[in-house]
C-alpha atoms as a PDB file:
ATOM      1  CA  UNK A   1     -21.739  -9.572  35.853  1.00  0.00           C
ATOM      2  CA  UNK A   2     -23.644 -13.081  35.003  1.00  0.00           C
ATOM      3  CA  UNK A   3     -22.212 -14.828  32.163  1.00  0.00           C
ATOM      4  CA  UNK A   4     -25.269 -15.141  29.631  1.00  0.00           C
ATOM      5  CA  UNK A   5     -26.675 -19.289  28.834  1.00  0.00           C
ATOM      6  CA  UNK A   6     -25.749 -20.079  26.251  1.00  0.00           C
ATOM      7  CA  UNK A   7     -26.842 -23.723  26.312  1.00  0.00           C
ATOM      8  CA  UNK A   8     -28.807 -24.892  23.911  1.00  0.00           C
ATOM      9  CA  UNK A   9     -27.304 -22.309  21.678  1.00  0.00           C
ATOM     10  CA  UNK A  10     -25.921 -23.174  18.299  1.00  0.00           C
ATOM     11  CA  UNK A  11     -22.237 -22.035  17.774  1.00  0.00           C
ATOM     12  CA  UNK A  12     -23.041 -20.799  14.302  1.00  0.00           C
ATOM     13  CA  UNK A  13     -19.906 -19.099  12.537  1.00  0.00           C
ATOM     14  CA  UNK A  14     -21.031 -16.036   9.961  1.00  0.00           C
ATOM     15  CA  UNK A  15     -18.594 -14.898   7.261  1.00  0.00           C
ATOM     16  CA  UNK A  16     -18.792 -11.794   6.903  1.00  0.00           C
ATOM     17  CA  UNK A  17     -16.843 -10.086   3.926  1.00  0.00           C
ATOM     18  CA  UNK A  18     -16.566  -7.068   5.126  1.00  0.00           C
ATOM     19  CA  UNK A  19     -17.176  -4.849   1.934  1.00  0.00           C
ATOM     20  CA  UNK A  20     -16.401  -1.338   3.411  1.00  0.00           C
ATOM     21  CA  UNK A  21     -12.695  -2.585   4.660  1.00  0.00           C
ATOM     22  CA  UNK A  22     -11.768  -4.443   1.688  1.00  0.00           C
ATOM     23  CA  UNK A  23     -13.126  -0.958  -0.476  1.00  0.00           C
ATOM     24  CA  UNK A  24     -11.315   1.212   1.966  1.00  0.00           C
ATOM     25  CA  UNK A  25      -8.234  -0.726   2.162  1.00  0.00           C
ATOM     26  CA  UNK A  26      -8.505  -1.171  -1.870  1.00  0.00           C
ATOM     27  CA  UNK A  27      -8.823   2.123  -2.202  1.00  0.00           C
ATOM     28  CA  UNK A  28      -5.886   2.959   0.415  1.00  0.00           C
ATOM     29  CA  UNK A  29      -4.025   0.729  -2.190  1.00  0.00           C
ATOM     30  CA  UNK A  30      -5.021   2.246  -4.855  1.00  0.00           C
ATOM     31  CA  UNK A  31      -4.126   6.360  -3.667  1.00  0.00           C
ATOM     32  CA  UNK A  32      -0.449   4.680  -3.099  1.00  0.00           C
ATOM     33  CA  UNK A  33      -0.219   3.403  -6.719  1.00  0.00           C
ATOM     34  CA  UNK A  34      -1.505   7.173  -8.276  1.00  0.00           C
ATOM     35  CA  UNK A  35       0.965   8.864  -5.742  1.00  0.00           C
ATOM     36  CA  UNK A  36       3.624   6.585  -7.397  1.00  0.00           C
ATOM     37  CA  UNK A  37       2.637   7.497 -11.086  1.00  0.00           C
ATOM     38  CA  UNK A  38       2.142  11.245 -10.079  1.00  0.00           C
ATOM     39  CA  UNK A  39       5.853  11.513  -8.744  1.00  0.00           C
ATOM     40  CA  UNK A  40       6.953   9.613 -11.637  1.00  0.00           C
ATOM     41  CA  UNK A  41       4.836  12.380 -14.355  1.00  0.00           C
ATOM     42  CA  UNK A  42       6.862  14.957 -12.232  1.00  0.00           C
ATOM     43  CA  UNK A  43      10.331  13.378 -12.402  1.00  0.00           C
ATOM     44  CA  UNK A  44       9.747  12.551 -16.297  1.00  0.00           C
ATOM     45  CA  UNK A  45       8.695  16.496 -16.350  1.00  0.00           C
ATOM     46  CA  UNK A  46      11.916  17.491 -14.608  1.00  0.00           C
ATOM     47  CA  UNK A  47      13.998  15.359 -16.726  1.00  0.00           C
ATOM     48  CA  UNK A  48      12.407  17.093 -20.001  1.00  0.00           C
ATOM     49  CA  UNK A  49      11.356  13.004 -20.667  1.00  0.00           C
ATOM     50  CA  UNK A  50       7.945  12.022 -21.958  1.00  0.00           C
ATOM     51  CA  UNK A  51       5.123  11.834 -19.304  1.00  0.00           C
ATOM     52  CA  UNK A  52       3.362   9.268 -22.336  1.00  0.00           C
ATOM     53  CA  UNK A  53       6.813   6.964 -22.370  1.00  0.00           C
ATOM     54  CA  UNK A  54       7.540   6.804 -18.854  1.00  0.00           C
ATOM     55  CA  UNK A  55       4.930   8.278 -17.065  1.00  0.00           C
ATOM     56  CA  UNK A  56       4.428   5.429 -14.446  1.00  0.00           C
ATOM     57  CA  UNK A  57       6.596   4.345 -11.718  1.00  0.00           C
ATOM     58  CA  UNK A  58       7.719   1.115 -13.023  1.00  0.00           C
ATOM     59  CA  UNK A  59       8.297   2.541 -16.385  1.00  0.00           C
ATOM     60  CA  UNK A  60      10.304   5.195 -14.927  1.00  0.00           C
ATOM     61  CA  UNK A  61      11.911   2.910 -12.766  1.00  0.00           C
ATOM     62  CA  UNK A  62      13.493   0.865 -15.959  1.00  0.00           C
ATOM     63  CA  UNK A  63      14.396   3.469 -17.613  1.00  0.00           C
ATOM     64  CA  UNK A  64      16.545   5.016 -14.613  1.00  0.00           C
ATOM     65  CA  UNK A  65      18.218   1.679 -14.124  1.00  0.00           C
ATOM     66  CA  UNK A  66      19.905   2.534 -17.905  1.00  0.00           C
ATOM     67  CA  UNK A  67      21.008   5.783 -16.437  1.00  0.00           C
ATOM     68  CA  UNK A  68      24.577   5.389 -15.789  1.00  0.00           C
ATOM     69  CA  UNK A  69      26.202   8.163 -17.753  1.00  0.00           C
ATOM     70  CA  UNK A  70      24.969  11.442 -15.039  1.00  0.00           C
ATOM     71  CA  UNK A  71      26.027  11.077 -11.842  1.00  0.00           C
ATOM     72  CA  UNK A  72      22.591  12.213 -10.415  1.00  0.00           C
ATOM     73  CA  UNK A  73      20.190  10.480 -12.328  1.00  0.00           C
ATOM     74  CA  UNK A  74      22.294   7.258 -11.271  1.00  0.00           C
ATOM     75  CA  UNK A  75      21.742   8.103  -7.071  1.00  0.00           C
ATOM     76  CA  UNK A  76      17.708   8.796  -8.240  1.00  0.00           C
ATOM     77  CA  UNK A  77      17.921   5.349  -9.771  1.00  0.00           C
ATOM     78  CA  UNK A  78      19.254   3.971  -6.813  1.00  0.00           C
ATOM     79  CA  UNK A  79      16.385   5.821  -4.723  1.00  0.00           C
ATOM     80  CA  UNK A  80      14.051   4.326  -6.748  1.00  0.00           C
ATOM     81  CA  UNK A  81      15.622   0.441  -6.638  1.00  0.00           C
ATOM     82  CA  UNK A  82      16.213   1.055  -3.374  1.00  0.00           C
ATOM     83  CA  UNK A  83      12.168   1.522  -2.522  1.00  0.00           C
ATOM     84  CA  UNK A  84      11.675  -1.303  -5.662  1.00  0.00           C
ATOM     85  CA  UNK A  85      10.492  -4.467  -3.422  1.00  0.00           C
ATOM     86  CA  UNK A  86       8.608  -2.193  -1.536  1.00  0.00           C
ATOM     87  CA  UNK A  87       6.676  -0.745  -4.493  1.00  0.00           C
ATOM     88  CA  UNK A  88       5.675  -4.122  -6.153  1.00  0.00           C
ATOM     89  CA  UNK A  89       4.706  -5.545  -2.652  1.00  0.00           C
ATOM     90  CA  UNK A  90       1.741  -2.450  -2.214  1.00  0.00           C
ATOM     91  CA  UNK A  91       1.171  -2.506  -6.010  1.00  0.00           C
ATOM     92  CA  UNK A  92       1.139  -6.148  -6.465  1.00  0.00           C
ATOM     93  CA  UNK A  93       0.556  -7.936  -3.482  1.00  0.00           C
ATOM     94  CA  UNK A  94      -1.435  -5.730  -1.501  1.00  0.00           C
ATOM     95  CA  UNK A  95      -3.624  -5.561  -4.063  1.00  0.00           C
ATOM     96  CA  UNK A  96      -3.964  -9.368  -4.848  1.00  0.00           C
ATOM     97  CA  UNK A  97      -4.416  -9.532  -1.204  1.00  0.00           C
ATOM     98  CA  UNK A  98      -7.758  -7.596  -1.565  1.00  0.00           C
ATOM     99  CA  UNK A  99      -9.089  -8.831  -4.732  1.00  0.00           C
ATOM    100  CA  UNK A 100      -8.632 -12.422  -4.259  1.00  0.00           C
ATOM    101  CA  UNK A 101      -8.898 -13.105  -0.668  1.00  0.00           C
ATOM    102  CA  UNK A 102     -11.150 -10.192   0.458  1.00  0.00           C
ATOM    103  CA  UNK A 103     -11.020  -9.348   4.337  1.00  0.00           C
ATOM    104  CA  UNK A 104     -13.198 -12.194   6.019  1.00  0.00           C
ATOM    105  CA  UNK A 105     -14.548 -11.634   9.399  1.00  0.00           C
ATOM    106  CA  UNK A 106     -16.218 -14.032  11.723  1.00  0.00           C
ATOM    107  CA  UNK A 107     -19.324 -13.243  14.316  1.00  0.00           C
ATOM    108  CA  UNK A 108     -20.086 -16.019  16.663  1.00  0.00           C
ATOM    109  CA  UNK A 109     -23.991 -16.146  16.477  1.00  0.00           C
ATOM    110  CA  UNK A 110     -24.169 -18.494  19.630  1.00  0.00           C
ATOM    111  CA  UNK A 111     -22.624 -15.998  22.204  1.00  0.00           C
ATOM    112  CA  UNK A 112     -23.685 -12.758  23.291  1.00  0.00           C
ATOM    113  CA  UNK A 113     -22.114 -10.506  21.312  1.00  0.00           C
ATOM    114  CA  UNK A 114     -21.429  -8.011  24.421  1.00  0.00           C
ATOM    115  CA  UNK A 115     -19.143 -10.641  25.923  1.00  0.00           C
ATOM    116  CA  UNK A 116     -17.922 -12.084  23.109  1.00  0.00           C
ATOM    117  CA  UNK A 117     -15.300 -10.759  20.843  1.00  0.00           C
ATOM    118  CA  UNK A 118     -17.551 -10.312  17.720  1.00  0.00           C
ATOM    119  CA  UNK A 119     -14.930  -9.583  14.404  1.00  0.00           C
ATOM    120  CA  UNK A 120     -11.595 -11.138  14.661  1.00  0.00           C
ATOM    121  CA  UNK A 121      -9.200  -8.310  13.146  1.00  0.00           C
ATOM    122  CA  UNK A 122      -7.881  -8.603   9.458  1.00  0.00           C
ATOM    123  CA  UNK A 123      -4.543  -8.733   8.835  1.00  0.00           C
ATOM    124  CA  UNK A 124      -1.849  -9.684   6.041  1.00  0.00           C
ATOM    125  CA  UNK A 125       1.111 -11.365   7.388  1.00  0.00           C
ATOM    126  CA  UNK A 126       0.262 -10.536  10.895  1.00  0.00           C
ATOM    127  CA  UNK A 127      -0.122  -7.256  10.745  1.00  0.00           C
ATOM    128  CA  UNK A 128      -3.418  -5.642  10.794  1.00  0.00           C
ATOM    129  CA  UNK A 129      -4.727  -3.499   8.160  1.00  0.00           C
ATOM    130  CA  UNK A 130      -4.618  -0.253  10.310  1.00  0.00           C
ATOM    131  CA  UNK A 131      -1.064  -0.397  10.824  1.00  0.00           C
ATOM    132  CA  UNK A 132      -0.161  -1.813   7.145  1.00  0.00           C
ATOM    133  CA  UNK A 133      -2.232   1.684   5.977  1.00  0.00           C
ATOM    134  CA  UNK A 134       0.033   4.036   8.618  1.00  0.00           C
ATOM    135  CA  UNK A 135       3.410   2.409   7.843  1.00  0.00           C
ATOM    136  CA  UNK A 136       2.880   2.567   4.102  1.00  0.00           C
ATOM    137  CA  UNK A 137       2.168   5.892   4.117  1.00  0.00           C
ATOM    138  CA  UNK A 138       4.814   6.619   6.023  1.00  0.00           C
ATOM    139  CA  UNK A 139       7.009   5.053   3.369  1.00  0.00           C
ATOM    140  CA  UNK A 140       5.216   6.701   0.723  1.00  0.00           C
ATOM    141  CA  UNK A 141       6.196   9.963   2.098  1.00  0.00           C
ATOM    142  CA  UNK A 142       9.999   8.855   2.975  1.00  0.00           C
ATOM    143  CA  UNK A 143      10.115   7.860  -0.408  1.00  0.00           C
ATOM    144  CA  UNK A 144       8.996  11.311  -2.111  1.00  0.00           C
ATOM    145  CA  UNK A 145      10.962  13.444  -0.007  1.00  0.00           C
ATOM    146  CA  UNK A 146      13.774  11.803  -0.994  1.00  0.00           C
ATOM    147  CA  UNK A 147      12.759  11.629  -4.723  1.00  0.00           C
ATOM    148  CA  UNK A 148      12.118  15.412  -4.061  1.00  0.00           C
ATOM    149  CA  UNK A 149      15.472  16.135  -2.629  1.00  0.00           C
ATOM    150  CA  UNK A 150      17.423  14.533  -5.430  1.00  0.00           C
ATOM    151  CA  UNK A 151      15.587  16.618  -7.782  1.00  0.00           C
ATOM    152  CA  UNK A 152      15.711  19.820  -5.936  1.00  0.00           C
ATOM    153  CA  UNK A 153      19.108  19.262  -5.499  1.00  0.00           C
ATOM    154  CA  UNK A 154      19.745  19.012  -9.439  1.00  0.00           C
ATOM    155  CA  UNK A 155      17.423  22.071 -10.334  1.00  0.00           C
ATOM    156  CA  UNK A 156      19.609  24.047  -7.803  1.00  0.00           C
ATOM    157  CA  UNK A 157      22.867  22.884  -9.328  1.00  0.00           C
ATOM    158  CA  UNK A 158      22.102  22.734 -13.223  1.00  0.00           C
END
């Protein structure tokens, strides 16, 4: 297949903020952050604490830290500072990410888009947005099992 001219052609760069992706991805952030506060409203429930006190995963998160004197509620505080970096990086950064920066795309308005790569992909650190979504999750659900366990495990043994 023929190459298209593309002489005379102006190599005109479009930004494109890509509103869906950054709402998509925003939102992706945001389901992570209300799974967080939902498993901390159901650990606060378990522990007969305030869901209005520490009802939120960093708040929850604090307040375990203290936790020395039971023997269990010191290995969920350890779960919990264990998956700490990774929690303020989705909650914080990832979120930052989207707000402030957006998700820019580029379409080369000189080339024929057929042949041409049209959107370069956007990515944080490297990594694209797909796989940032899929390995989150994945920690997401690492990190309630184990939450779950630990709790399990103390309902079955109280």
């Amino acid at each position: 297949m023929e190459k298209p001219d593309t002489k005379g052609h102006l190599a005109r760069i479009i930004e494109y903020d890509d509103l869906p992706l950054r709402a998509e991805f925003e939102a992706f952030v945001s389901q992570v952050a209300s799974s967080l506060d939902a498993l901390a409203q159901y650990t606060c429930k378990c522990l007969g604490k305030s869901v209005n006190d520490l009802g939120s995963h960093f708040k929850l998160a604090n307040y375990l830290k203290a936790q020395h004197d039971v023997e269990w509620l010191h290995v969920l505080s350890q779960k919990y500072t264990e998956y700490e970096d990774w929690a303020r990086i989705v909650m914080r950064q990832f979120r930052d990410f989207v707000i402030h920066e957006g998700t820019v795309w580029t379409l080369d308005a000189g080339k024929d888009i057929s042949v041409s790569q049209p959107f370069s992909a956007p990515s944080w650190q490297g990594k694209s947005i797909e796989v940032l979504c899929v390995e989150n999750w994945r920690t997401l659900m690492q990190f309630v099992g184990e939450v779950r366990s630990i709790l399990l495990d103390y309902r079955l043994t109280s």
